[in-house]
PDB file of N, CA and C in Angstrom:
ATOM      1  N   UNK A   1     -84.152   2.954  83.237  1.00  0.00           N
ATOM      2  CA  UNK A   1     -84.518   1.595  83.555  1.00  0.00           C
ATOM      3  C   UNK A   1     -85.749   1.623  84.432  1.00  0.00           C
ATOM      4  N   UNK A   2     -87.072   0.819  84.037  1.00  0.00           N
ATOM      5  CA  UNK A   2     -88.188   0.562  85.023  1.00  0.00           C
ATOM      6  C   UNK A   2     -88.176  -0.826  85.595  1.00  0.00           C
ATOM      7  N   UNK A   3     -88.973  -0.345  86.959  1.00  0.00           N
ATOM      8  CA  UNK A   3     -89.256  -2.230  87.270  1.00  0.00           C
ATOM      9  C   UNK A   3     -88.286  -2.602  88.153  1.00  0.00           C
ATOM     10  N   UNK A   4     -88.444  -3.673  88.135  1.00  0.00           N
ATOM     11  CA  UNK A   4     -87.642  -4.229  89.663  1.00  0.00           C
ATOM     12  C   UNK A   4     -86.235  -4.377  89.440  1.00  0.00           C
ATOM     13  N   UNK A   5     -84.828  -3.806  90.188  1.00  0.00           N
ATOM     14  CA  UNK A   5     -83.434  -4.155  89.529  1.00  0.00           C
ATOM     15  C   UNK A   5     -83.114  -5.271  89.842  1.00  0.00           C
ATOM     16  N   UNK A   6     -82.721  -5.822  88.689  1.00  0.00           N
ATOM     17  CA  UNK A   6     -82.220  -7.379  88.534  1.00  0.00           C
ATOM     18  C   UNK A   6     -81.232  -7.682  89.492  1.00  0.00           C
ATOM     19  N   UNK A   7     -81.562  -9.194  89.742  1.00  0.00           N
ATOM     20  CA  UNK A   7     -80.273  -9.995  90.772  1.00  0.00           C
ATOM     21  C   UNK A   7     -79.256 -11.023  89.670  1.00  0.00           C
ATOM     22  N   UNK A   8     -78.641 -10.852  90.477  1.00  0.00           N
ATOM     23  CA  UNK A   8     -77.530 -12.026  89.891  1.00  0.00           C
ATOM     24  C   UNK A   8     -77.082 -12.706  90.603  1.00  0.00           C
ATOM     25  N   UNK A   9     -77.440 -13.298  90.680  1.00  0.00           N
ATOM     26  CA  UNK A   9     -77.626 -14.727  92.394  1.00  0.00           C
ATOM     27  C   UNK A   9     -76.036 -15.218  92.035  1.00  0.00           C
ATOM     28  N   UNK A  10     -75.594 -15.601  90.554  1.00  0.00           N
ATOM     29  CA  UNK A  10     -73.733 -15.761  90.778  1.00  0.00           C
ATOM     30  C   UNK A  10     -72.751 -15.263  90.543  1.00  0.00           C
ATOM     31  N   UNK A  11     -73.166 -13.356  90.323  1.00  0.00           N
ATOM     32  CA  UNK A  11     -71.863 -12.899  91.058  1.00  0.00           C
ATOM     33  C   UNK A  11     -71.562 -12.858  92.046  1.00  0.00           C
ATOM     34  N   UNK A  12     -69.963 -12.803  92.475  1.00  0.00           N
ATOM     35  CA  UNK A  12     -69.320 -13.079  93.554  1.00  0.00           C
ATOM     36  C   UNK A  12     -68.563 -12.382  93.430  1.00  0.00           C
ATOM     37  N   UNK A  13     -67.871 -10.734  93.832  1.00  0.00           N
ATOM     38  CA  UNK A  13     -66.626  -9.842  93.430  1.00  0.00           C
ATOM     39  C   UNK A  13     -65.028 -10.794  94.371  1.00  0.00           C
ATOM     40  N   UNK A  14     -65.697 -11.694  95.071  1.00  0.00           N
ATOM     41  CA  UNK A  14     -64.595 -12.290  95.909  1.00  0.00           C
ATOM     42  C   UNK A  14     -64.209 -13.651  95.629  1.00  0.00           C
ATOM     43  N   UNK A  15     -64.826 -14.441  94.258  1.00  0.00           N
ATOM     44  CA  UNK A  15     -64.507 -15.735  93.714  1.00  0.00           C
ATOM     45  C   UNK A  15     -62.980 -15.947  92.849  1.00  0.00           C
ATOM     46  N   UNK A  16     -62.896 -16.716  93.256  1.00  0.00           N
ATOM     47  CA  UNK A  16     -61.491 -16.751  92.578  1.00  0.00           C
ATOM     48  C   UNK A  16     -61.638 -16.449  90.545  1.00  0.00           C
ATOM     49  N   UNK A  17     -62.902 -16.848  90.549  1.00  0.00           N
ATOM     50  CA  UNK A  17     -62.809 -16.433  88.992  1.00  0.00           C
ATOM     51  C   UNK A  17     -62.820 -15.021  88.499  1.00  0.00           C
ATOM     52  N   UNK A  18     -63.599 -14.159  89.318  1.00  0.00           N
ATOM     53  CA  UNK A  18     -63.677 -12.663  89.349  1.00  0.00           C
ATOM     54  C   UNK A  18     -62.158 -12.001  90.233  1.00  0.00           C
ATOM     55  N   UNK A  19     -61.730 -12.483  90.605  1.00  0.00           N
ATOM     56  CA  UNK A  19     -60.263 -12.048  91.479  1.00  0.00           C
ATOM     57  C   UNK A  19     -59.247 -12.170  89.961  1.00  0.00           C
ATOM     58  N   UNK A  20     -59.253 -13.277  89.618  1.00  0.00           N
ATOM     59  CA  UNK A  20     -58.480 -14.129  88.159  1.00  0.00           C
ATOM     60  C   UNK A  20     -58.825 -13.082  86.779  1.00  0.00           C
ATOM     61  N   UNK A  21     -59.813 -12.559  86.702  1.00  0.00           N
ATOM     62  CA  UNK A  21     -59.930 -11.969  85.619  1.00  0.00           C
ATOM     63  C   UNK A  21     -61.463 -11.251  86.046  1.00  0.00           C
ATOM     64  N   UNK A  22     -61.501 -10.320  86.090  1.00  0.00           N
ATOM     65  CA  UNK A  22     -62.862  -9.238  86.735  1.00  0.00           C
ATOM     66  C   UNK A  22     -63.637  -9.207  85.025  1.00  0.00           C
ATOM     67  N   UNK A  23     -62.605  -8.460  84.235  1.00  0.00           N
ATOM     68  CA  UNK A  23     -63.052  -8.127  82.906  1.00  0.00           C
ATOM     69  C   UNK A  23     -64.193  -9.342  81.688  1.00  0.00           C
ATOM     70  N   UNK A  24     -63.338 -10.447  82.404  1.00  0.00           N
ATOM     71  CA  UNK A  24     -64.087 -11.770  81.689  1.00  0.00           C
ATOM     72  C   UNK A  24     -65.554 -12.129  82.073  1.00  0.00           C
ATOM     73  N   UNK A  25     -65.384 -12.081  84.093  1.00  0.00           N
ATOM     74  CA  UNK A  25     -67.059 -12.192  84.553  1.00  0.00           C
ATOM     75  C   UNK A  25     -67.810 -11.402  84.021  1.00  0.00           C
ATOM     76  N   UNK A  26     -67.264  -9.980  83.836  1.00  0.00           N
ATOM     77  CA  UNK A  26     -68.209  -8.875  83.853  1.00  0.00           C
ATOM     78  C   UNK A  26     -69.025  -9.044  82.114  1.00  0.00           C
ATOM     79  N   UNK A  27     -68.333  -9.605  81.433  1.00  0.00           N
ATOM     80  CA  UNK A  27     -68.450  -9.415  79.940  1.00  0.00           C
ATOM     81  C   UNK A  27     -69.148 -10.951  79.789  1.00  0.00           C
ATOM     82  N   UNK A  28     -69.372 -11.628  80.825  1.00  0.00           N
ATOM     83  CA  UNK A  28     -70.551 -12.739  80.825  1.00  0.00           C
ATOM     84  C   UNK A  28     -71.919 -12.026  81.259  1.00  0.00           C
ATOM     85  N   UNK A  29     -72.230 -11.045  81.927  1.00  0.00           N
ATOM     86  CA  UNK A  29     -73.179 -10.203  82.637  1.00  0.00           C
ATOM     87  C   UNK A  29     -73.792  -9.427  81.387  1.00  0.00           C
ATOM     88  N   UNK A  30     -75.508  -8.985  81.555  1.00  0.00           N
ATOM     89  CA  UNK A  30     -76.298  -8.650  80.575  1.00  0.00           C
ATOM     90  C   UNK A  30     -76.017  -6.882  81.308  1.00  0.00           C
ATOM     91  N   UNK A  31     -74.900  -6.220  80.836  1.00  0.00           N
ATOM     92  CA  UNK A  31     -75.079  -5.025  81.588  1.00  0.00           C
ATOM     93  C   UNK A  31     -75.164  -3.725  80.426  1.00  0.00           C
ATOM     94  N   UNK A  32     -75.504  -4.014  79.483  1.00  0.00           N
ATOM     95  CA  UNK A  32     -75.857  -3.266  78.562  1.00  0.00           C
ATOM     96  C   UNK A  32     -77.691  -2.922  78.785  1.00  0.00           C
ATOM     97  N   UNK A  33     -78.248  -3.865  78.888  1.00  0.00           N
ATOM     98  CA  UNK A  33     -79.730  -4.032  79.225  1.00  0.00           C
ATOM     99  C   UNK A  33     -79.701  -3.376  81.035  1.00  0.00           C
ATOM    100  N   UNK A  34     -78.807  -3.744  81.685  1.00  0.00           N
ATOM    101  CA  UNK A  34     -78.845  -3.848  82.979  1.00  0.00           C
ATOM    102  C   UNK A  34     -77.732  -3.426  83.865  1.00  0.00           C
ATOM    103  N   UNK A  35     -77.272  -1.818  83.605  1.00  0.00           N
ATOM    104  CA  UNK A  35     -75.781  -1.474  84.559  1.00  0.00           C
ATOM    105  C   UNK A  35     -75.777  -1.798  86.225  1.00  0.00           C
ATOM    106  N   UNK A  36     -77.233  -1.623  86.195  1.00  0.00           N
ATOM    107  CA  UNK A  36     -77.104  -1.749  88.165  1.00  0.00           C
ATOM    108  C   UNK A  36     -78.249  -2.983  88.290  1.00  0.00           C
ATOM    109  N   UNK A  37     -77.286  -4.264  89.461  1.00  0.00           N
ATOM    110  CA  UNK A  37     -77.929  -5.021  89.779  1.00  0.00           C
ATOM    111  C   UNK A  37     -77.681  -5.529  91.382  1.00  0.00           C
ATOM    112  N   UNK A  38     -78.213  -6.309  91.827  1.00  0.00           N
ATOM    113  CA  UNK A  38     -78.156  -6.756  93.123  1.00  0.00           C
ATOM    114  C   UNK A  38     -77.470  -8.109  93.452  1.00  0.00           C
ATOM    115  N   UNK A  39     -76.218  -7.752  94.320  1.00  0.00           N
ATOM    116  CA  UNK A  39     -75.758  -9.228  94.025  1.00  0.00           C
ATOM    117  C   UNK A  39     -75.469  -9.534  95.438  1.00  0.00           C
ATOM    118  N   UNK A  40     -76.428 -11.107  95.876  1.00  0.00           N
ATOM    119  CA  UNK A  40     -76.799 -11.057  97.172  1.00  0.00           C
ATOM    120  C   UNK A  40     -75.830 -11.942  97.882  1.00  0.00           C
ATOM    121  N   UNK A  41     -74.617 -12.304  97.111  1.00  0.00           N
ATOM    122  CA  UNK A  41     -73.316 -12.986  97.489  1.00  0.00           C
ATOM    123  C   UNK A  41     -72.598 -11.755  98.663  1.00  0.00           C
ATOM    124  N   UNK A  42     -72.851 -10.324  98.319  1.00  0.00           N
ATOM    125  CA  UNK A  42     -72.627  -9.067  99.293  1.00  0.00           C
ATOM    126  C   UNK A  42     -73.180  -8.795  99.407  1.00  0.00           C
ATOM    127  N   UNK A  43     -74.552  -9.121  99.375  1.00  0.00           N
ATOM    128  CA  UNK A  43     -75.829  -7.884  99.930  1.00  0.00           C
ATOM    129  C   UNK A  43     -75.738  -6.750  99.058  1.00  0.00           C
ATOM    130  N   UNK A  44     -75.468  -6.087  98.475  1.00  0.00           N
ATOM    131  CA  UNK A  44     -75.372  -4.983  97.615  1.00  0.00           C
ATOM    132  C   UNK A  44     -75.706  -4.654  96.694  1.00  0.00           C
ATOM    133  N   UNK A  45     -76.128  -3.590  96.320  1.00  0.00           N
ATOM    134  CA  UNK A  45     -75.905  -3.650  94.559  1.00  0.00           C
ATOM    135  C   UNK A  45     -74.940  -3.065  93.895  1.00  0.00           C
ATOM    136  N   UNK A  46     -74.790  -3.283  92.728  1.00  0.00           N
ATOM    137  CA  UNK A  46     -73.539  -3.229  91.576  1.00  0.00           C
ATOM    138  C   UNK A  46     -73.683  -1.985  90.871  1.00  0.00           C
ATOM    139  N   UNK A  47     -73.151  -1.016  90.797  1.00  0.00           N
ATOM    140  CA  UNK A  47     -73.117  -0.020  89.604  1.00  0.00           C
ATOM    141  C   UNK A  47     -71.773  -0.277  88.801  1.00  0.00           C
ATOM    142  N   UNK A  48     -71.782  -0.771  87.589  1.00  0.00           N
ATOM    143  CA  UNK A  48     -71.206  -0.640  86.471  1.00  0.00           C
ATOM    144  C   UNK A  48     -70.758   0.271  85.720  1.00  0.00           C
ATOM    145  N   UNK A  49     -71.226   1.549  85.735  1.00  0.00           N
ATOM    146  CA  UNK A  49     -70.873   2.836  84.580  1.00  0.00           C
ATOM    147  C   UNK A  49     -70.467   3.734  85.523  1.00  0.00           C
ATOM    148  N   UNK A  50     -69.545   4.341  85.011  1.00  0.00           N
ATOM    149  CA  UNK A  50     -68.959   5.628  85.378  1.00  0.00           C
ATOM    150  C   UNK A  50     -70.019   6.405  85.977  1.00  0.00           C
ATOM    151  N   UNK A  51     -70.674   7.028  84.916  1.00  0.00           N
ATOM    152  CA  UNK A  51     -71.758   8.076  85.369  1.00  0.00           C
ATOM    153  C   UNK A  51     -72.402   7.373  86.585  1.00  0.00           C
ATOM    154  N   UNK A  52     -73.086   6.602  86.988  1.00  0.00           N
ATOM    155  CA  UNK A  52     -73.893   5.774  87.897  1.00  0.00           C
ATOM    156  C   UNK A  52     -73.085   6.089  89.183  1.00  0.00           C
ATOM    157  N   UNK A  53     -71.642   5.741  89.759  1.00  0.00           N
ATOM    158  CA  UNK A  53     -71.093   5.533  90.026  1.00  0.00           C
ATOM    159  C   UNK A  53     -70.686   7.093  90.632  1.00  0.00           C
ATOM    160  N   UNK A  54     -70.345   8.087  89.577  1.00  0.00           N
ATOM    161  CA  UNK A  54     -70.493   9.473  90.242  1.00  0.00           C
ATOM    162  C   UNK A  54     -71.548   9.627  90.791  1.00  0.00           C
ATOM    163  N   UNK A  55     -72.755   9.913  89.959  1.00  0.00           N
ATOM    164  CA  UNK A  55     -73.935  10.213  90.910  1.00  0.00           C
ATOM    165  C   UNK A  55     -74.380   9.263  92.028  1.00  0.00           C
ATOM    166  N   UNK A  56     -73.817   8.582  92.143  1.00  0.00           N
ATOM    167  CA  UNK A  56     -74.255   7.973  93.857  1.00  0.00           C
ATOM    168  C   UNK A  56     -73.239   8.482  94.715  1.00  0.00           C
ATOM    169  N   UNK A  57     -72.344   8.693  94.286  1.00  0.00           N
ATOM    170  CA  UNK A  57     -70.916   9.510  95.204  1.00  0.00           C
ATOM    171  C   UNK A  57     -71.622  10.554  95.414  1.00  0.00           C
ATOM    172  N   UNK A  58     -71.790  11.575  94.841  1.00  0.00           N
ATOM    173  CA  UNK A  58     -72.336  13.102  94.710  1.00  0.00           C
ATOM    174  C   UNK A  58     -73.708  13.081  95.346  1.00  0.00           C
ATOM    175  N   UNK A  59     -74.370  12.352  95.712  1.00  0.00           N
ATOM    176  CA  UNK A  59     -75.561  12.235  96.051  1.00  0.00           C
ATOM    177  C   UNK A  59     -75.333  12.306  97.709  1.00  0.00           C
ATOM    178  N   UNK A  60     -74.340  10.822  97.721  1.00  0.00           N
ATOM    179  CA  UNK A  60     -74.073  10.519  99.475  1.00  0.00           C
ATOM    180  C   UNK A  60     -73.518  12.031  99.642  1.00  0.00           C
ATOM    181  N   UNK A  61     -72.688  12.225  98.876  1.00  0.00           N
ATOM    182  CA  UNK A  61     -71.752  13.897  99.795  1.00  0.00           C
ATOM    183  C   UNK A  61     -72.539  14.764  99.638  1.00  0.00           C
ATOM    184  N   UNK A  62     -73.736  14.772  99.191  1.00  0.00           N
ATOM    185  CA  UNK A  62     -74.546  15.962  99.577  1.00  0.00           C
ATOM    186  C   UNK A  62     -74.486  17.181  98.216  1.00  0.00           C
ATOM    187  N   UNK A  63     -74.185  15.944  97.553  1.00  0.00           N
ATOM    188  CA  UNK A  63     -73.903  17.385  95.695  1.00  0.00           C
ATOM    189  C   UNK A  63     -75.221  16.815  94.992  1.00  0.00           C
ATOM    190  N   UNK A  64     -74.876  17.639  93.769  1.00  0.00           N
ATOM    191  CA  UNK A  64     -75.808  16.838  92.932  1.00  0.00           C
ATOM    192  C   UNK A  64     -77.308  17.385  93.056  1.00  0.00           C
TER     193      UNK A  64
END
């Protein structure tokens, strides 16, 4: 992925609609084009895929 990582100004991991069903928000989200985004409802950003998700683990602990 190049370029600036996308925001998603309305996710919310703490809305009652994402609490109600996670699988449904997520499958409204362009995350095929876009696994990691910034969602400023937490300040954070989002990793979506497995792999993504290890290598930022393995990275912080000093692997990798």
């Amino acid at each position: 992925m190049t370029g600036a990582c996308p925001v998603h100004e309305g996710f919310d991991p703490l809305s009652p609609e994402f609490l109600a069903d996670p699988y449904a928000v997520l499958a409204g989200l362009p995350l095929a084009e876009a696994p990691v985004f910034y969602a400023p409802s937490i300040g954070y950003y989002v990793l979506t895929r497995y792999a993504g998700i290890e290598q930022a683990l393995l990275v912080q602990a000093g692997g990798a």
